[in-house]
N, C-alpha and C. Protein backbone atom coordinates (compact mmCIF):
# COMPACT_ATOMS: atom_id res chain seq x y z
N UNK A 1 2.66 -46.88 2.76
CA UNK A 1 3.98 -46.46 3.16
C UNK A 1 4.49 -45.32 2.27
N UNK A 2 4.48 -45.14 1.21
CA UNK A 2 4.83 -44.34 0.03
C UNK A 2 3.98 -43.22 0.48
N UNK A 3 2.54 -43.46 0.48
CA UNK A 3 2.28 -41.67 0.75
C UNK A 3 2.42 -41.44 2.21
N UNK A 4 3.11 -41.87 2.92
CA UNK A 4 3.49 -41.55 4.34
C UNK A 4 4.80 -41.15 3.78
N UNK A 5 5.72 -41.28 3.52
CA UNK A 5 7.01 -40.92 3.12
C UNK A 5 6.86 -39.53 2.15
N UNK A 6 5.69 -39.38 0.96
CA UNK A 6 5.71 -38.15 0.21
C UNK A 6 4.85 -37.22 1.75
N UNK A 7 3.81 -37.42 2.54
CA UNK A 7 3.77 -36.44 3.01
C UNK A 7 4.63 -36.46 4.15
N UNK A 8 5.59 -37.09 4.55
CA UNK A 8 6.62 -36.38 5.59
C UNK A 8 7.78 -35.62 4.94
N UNK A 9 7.84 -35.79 3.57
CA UNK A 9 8.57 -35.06 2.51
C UNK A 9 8.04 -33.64 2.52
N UNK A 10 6.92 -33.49 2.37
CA UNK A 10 6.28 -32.25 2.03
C UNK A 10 6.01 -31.71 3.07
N UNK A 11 5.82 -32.08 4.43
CA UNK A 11 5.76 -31.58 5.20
C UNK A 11 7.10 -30.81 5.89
N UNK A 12 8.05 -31.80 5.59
CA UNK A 12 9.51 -30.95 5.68
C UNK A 12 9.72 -29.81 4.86
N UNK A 13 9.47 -29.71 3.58
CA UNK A 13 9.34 -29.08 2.74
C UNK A 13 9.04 -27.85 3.32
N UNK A 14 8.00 -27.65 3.24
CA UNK A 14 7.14 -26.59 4.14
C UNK A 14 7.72 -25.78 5.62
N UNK A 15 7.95 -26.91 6.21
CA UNK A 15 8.84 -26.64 7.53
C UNK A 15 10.09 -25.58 6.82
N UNK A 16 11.01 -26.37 6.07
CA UNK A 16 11.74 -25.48 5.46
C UNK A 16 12.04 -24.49 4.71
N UNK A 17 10.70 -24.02 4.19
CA UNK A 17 10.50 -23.00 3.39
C UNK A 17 10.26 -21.96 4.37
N UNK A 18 9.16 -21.93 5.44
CA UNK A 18 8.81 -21.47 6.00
C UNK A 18 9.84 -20.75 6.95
N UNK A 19 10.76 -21.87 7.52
CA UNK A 19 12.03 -21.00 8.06
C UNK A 19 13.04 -19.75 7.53
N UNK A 20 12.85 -20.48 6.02
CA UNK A 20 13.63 -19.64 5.32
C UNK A 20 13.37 -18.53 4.76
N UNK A 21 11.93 -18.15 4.76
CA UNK A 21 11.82 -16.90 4.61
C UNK A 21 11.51 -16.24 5.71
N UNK A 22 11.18 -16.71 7.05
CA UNK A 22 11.22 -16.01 8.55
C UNK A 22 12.84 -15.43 8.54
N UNK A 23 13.84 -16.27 8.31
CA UNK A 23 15.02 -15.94 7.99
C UNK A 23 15.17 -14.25 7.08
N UNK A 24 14.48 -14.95 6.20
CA UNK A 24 15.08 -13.67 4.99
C UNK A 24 14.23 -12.31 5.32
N UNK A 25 12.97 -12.58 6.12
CA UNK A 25 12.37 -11.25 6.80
C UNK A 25 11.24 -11.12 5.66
N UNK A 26 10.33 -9.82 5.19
CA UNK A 26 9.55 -10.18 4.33
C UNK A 26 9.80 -10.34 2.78
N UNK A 27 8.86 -10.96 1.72
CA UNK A 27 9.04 -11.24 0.66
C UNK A 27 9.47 -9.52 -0.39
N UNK A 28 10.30 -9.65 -1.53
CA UNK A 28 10.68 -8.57 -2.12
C UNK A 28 9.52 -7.26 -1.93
N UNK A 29 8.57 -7.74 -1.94
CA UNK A 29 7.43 -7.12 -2.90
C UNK A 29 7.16 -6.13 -1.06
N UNK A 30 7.26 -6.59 -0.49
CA UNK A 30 6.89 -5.78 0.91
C UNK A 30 7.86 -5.29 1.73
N UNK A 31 8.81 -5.52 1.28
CA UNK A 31 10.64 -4.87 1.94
C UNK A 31 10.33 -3.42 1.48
N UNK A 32 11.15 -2.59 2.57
CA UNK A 32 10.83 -1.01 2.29
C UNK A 32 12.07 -1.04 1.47
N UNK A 33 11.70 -0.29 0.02
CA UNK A 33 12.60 0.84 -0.54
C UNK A 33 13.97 0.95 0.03
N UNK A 34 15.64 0.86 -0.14
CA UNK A 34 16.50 2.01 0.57
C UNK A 34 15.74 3.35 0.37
N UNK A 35 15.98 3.94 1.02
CA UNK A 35 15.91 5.67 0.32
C UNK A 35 16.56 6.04 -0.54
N UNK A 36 17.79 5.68 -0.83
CA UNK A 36 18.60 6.30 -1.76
C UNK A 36 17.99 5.91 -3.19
N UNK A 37 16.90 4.58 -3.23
CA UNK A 37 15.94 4.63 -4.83
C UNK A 37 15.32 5.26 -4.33
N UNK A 38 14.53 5.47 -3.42
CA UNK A 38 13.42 6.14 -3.73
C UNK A 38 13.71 7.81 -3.50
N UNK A 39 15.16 8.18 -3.17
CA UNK A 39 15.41 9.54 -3.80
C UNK A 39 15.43 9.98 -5.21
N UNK A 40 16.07 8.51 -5.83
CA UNK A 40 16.45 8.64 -7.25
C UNK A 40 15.29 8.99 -8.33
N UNK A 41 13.88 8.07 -7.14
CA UNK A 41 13.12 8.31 -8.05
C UNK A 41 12.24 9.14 -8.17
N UNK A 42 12.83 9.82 -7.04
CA UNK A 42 12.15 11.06 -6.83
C UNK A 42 12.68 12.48 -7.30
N UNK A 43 13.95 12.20 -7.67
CA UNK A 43 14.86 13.67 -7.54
C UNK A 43 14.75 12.99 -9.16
N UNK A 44 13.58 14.13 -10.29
CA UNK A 44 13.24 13.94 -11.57
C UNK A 44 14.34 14.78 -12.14
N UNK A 45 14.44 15.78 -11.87
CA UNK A 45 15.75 16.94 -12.39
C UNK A 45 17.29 16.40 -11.68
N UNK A 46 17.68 15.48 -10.87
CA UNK A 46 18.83 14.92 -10.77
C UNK A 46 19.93 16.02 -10.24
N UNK A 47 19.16 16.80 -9.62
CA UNK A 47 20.39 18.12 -9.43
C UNK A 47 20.58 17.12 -7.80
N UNK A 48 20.42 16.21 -7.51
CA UNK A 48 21.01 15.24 -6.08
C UNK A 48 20.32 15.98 -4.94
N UNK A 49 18.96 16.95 -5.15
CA UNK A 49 17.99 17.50 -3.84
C UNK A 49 16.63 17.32 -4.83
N UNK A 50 15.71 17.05 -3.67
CA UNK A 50 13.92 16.83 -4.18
C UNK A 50 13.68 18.32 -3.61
N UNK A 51 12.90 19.56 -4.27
CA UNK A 51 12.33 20.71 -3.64
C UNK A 51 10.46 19.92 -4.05
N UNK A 52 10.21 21.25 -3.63
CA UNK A 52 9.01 20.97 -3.29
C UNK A 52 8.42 20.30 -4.47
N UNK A 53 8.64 20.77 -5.83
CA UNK A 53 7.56 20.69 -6.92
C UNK A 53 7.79 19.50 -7.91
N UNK A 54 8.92 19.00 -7.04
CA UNK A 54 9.19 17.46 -7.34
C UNK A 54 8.34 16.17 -6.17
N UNK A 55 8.49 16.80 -5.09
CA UNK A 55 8.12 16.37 -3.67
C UNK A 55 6.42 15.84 -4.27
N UNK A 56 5.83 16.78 -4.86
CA UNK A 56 4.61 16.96 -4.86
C UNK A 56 3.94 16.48 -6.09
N UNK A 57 5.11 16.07 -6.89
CA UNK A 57 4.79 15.41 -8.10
C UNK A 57 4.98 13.86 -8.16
N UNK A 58 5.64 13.61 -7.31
CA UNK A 58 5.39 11.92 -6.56
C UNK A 58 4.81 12.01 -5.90
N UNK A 59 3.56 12.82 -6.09
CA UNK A 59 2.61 12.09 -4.89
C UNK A 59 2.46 12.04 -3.76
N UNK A 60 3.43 12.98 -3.00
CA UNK A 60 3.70 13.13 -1.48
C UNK A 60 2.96 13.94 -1.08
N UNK A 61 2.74 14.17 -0.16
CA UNK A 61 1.95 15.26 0.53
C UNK A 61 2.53 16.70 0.73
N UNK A 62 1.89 18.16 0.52
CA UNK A 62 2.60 19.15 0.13
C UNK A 62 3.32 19.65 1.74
N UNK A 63 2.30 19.31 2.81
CA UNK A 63 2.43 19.34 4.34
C UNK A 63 3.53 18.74 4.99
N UNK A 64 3.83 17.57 3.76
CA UNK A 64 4.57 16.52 4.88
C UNK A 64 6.41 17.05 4.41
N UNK A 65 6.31 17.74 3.30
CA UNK A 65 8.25 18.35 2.80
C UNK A 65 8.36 19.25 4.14
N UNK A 66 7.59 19.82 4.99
CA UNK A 66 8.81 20.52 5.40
C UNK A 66 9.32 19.50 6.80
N UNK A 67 8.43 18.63 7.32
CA UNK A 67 8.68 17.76 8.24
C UNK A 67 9.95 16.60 7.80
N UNK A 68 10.22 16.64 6.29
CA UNK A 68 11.15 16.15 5.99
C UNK A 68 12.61 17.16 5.77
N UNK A 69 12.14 18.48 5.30
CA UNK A 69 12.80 19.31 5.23
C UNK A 69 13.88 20.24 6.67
N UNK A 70 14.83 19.30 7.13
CA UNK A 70 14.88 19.24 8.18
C UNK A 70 15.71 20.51 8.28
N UNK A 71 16.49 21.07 7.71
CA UNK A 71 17.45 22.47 7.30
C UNK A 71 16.85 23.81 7.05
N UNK A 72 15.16 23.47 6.44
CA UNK A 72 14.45 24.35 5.85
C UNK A 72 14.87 25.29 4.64
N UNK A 73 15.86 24.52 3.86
CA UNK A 73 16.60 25.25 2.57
C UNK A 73 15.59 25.10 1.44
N UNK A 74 14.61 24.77 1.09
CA UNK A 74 13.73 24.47 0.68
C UNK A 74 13.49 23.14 -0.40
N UNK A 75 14.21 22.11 0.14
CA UNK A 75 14.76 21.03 -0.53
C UNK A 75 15.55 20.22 0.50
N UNK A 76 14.47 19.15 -0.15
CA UNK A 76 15.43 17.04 0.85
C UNK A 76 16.22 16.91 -0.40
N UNK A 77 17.18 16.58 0.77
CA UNK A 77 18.43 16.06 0.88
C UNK A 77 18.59 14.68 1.08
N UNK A 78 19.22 13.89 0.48
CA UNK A 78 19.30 12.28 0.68
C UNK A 78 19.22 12.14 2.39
N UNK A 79 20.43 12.72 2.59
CA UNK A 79 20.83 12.60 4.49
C UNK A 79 19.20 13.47 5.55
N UNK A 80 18.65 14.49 4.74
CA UNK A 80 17.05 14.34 5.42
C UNK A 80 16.47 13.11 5.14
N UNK A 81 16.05 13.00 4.30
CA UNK A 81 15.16 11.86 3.78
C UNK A 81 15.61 10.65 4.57
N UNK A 82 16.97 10.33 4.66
CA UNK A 82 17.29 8.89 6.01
C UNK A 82 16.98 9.59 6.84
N UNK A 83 17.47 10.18 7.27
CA UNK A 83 16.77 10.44 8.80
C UNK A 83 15.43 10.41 9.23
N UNK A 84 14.38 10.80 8.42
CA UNK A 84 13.12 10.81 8.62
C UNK A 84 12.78 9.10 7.99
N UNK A 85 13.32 8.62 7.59
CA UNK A 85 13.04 6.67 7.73
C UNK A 85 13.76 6.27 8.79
N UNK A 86 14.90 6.65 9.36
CA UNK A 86 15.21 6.10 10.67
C UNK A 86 14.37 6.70 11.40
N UNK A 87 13.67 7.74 11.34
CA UNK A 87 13.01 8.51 12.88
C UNK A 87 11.69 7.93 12.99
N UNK A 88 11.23 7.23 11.43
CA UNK A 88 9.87 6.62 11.69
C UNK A 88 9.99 5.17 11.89
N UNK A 89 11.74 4.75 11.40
CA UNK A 89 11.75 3.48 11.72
C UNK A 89 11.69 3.53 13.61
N UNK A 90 12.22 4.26 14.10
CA UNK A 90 12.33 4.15 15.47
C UNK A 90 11.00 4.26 16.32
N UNK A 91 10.31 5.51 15.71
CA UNK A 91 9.14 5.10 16.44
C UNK A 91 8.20 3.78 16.37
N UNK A 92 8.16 3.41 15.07
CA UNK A 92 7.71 1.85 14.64
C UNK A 92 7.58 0.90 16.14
N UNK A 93 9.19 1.05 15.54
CA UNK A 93 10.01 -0.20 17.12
C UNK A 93 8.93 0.30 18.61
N UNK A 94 9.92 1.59 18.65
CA UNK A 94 9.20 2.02 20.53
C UNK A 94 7.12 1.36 20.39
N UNK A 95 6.67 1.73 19.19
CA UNK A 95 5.47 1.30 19.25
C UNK A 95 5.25 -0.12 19.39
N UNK A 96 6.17 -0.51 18.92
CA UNK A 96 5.67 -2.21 18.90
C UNK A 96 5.79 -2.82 17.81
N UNK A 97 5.37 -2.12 16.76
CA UNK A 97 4.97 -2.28 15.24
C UNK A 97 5.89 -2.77 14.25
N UNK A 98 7.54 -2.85 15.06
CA UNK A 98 8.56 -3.29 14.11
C UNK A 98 8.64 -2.47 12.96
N UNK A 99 9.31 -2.77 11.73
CA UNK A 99 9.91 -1.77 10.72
C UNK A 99 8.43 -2.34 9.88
N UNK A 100 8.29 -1.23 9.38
CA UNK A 100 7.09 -1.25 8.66
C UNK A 100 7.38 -2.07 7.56
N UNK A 101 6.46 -3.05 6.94
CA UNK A 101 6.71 -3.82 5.64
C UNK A 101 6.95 -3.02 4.66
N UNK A 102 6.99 -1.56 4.36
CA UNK A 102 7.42 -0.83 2.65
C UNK A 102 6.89 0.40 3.23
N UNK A 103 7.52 1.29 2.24
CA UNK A 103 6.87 2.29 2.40
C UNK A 103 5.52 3.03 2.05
N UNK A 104 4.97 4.19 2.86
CA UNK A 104 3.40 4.31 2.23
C UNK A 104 3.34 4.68 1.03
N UNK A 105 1.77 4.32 0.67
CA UNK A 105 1.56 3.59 -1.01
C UNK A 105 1.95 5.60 -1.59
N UNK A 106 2.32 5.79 -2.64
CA UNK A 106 2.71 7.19 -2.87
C UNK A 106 1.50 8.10 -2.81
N UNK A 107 1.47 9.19 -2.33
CA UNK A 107 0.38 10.16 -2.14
C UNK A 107 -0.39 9.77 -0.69
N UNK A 108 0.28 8.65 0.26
CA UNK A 108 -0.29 8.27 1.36
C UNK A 108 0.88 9.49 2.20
N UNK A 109 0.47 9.86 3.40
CA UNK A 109 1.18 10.50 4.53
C UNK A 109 1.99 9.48 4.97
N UNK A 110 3.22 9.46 5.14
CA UNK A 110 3.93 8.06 6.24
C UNK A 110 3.46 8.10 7.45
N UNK A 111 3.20 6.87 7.71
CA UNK A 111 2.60 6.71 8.64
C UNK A 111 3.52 7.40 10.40
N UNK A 112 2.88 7.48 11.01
CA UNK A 112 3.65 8.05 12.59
C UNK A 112 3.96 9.08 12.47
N UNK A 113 3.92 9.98 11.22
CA UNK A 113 4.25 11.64 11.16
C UNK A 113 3.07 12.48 11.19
């Protein structure tokens, strides 16, 4: 009787864990970035724009700034940089693929661009 009672314990257990992080969506470690850190941690000189030779020093691809560079001033802008995570969050969705678990690993292309 006792280990019928610990495993309907643990089996609740489980049940409830399991909900609760379907709830909370994925674990820290695979949640994308806001952008606004990963501007911060990108914009090394802090003048509040990434140009290229910052762009390229995290690891980004030298091809992929002007597809972010949506003004062509030669420098992202916080308000580029969301937009190009909403524009890849959206295609995600229309694909099927939902919001991507994080963003690509640094020096990867984002994916759908």
């Amino acid at each position: 009787m006792r280990r019928m009672l610990l495993a309907a314990l643990a089996t609740c257990a489980t049940v409830a864990a399991g909900a609760a992080l379907a709830q909370e969506g994925p674990p820290p470690g695979m949640r994308m970035p806001a952008p606004e850190d990963i501007f911060k941690r990108w914009d090394t000189n802090g003048d509040g724009a990434v140009d290229k030779a910052e762009w390229t020093a995290a690891g980004r691809p030298e091809d992929r700034f002007a597809m972010i560079d949506a003004n062509k001033d030669g420098k992202v802008a916080l308000d580029e940089l969301k937009a190009a995570f909403e524009k890849m969050r959206q295609r995600r969705m229309q694909q099927g693929d939902g919001p991507p678990p994080g963003p690509p690993p640094e020096g990867a292309p984002p994916q759908g661009n």
